[in-house]
Protein backbone atom coordinates (compact mmCIF):
# COMPACT_ATOMS: atom_id res chain seq x y z
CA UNK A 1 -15.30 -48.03 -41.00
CA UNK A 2 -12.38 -45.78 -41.28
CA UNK A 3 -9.54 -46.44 -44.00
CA UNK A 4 -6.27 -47.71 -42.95
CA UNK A 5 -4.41 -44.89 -44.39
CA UNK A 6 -7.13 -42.43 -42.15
CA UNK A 7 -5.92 -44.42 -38.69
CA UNK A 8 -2.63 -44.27 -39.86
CA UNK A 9 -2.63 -40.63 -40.29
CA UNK A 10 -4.66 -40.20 -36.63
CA UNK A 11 -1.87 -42.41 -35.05
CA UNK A 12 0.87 -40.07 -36.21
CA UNK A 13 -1.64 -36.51 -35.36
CA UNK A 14 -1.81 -38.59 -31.75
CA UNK A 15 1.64 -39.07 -31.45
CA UNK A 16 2.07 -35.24 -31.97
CA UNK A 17 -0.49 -34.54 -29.44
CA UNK A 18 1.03 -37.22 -27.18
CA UNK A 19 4.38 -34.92 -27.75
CA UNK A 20 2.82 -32.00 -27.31
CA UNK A 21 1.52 -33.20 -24.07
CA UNK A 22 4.80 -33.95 -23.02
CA UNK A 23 6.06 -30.02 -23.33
CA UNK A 24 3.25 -29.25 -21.27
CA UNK A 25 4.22 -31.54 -18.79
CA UNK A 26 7.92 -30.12 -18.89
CA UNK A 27 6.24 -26.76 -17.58
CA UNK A 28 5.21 -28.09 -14.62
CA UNK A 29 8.93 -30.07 -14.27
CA UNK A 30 10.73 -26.87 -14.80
CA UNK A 31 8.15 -24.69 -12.46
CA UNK A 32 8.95 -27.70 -9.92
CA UNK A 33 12.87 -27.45 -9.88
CA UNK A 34 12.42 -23.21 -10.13
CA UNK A 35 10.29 -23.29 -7.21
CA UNK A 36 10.15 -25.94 -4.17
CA UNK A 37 7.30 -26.85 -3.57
CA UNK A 38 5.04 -29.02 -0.69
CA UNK A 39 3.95 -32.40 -1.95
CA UNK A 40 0.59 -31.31 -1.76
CA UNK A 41 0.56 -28.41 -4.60
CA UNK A 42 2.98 -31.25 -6.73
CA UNK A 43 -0.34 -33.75 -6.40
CA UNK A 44 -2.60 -30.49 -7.78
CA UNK A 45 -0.25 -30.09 -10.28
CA UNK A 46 -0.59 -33.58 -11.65
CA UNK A 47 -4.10 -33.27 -10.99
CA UNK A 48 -4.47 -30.80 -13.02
CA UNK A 49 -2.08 -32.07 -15.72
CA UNK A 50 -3.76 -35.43 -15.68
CA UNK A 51 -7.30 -33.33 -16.27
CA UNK A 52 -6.20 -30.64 -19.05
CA UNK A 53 -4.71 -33.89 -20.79
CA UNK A 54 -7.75 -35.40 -20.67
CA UNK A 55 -9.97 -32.71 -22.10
CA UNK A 56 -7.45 -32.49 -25.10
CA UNK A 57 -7.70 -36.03 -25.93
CA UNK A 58 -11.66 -35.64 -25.47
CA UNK A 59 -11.68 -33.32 -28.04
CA UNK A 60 -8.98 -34.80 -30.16
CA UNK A 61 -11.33 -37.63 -30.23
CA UNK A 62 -14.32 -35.64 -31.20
CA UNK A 63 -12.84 -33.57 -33.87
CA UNK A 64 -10.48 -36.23 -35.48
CA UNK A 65 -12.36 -39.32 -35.00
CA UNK A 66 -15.85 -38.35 -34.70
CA UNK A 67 -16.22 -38.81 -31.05
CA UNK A 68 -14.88 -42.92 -31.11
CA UNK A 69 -12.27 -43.90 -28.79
CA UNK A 70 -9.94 -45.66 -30.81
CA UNK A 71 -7.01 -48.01 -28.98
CA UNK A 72 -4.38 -46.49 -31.33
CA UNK A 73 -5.16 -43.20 -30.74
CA UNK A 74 -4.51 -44.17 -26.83
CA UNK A 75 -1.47 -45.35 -27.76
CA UNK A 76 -0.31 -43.19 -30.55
CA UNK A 77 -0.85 -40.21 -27.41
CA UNK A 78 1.25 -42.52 -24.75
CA UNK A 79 3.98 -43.45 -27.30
CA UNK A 80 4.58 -40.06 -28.77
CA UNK A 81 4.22 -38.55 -24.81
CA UNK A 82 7.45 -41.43 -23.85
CA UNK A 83 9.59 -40.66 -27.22
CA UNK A 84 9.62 -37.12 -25.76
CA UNK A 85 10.06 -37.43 -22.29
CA UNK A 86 12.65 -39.68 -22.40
CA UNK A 87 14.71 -37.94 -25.68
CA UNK A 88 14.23 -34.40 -26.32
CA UNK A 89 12.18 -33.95 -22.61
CA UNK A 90 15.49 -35.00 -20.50
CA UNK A 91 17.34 -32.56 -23.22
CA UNK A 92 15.01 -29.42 -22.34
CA UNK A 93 15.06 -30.61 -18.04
CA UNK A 94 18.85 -30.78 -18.40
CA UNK A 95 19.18 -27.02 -20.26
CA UNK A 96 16.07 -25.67 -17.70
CA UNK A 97 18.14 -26.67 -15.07
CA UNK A 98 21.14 -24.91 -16.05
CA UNK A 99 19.43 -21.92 -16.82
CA UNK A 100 17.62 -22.33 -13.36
CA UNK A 101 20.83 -22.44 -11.84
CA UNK A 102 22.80 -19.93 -13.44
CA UNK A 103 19.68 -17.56 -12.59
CA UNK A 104 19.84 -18.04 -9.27
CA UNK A 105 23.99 -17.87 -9.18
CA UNK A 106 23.13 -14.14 -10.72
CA UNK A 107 20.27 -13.64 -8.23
CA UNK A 108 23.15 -14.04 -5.16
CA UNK A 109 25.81 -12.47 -7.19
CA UNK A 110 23.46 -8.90 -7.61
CA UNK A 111 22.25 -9.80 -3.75
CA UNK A 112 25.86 -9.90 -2.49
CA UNK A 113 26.96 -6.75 -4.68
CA UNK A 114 23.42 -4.33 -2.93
CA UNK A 115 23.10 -5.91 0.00
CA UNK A 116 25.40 -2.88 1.25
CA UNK A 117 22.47 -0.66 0.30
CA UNK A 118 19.84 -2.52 1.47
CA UNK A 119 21.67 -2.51 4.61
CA UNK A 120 22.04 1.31 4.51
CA UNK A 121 18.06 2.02 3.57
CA UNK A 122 17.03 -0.55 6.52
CA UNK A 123 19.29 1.69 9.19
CA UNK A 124 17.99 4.62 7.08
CA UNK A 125 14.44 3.45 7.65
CA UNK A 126 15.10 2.54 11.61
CA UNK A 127 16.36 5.50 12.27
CA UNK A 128 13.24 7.19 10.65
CA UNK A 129 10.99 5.51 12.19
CA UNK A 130 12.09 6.89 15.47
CA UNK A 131 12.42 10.26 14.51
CA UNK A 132 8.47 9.75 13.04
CA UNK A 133 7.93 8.27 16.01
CA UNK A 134 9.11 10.84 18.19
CA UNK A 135 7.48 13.64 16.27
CA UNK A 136 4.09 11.32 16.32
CA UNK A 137 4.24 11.49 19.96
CA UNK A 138 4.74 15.34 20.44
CA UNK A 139 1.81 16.04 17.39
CA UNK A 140 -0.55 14.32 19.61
CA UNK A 141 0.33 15.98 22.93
CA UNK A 142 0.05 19.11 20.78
CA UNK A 143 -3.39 18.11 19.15
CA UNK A 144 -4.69 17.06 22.66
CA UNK A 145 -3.16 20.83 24.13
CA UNK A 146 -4.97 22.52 21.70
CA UNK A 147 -7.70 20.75 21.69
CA UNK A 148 -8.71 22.29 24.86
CA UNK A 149 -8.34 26.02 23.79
CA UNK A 150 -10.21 25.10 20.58
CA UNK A 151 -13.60 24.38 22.55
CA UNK A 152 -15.71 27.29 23.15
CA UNK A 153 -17.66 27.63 26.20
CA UNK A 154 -21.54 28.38 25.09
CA UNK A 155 -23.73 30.40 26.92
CA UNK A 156 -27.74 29.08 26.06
CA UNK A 157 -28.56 32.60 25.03
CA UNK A 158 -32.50 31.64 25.26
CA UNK A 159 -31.96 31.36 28.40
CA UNK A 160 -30.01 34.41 28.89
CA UNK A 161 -31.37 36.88 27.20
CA UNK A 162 -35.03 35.94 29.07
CA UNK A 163 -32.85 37.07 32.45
CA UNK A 164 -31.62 40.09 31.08
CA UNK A 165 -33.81 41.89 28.01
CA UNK A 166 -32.03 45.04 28.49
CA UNK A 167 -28.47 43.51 26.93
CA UNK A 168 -27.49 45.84 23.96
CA UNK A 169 -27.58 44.63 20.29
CA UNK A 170 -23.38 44.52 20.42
CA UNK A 171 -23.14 42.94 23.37
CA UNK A 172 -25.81 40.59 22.37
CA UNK A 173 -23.61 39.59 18.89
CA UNK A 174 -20.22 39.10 21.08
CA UNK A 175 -22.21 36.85 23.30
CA UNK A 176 -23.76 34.99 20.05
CA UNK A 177 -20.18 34.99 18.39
CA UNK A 178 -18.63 33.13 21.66
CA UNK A 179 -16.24 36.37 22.78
């Protein structure tokens, strides 16, 4: 049997964890009002929340209370998880979503002030695109020109110099050379 003052001092570690669950949880609030998101990433999300907070109490359990599961740790975790969620948690959601919203007020302020240069590189970047374009084109009428000059017409010289044995040594190493 564990001492009272032991459980009490468990019930107040769980209510920290409980807390400390709580800021994790405001993450995921705060990544939720940054970023819309489908319904179906929000269920992953608690999923996942729901499973991470479940391994930490595990091992609060094991470490703190030698493995038992103990009704006022349960507790101590859900009461200290409501005291911040509903005091210092709407506090943090409230200043998250001012920041969140002054961040994006800056985002369209900075968008509205370059959006003449973005304009300017895109016609910069149409217009040379055609002119690539263009010169793509004429390369490869070029490459397929010269392609046909490049090839050199060979003679089977076995077969040649069988015909003629009296070719001289010169002519035979203009023959061999392709001239």
């Amino acid at each position: 049997m564990i001492a009272v003052n032991t459980q009490t001092m468990i019930f107040f570690q769980s209510l920290l964890l409980g807390a400390a669950l709580g800021m994790v949880y405001d993450l995921f609030r705060i990544f939720r009002v940054a970023v819309p998101l489908p319904s179906g990433i929000i269920v992953a999300e608690d999923v996942l929340y729901f499973v991470f907070s479940g391994f930490v109490s595990f091992f609060f359990a094991m470490t703190v209370n030698f493995g038992q599961i103990r009704f006022f740790i349960l507790l101590g975790e859900t009461l200290g998880f409501l005291l911040y969620y509903l005091t210092l948690g709407s506090l943090v959601m409230r200043c998250a979503q001012r920041i969140i919203a002054a961040a994006r007020w800056l985002l369209r302020l900075v968008a509205r002030l370059f959006s003449p240069v973005v304009w300017l590189f895109c016609w910069l970047g149409r217009k040379g695109k055609r002119i690539l374009g263009k010169w793509n084109q004429n390369l490869k009428k070029a490459a397929q020109k010269n392609r046909k000059h490049l090839q050199r017409k060979r003679i089977l010289l076995y077969n040649y110099f069988h015909k003629r044995k009296s070719i001289s040594p010169k002519k035979r190493e203009k023959i061999k050379r392709g001239k």
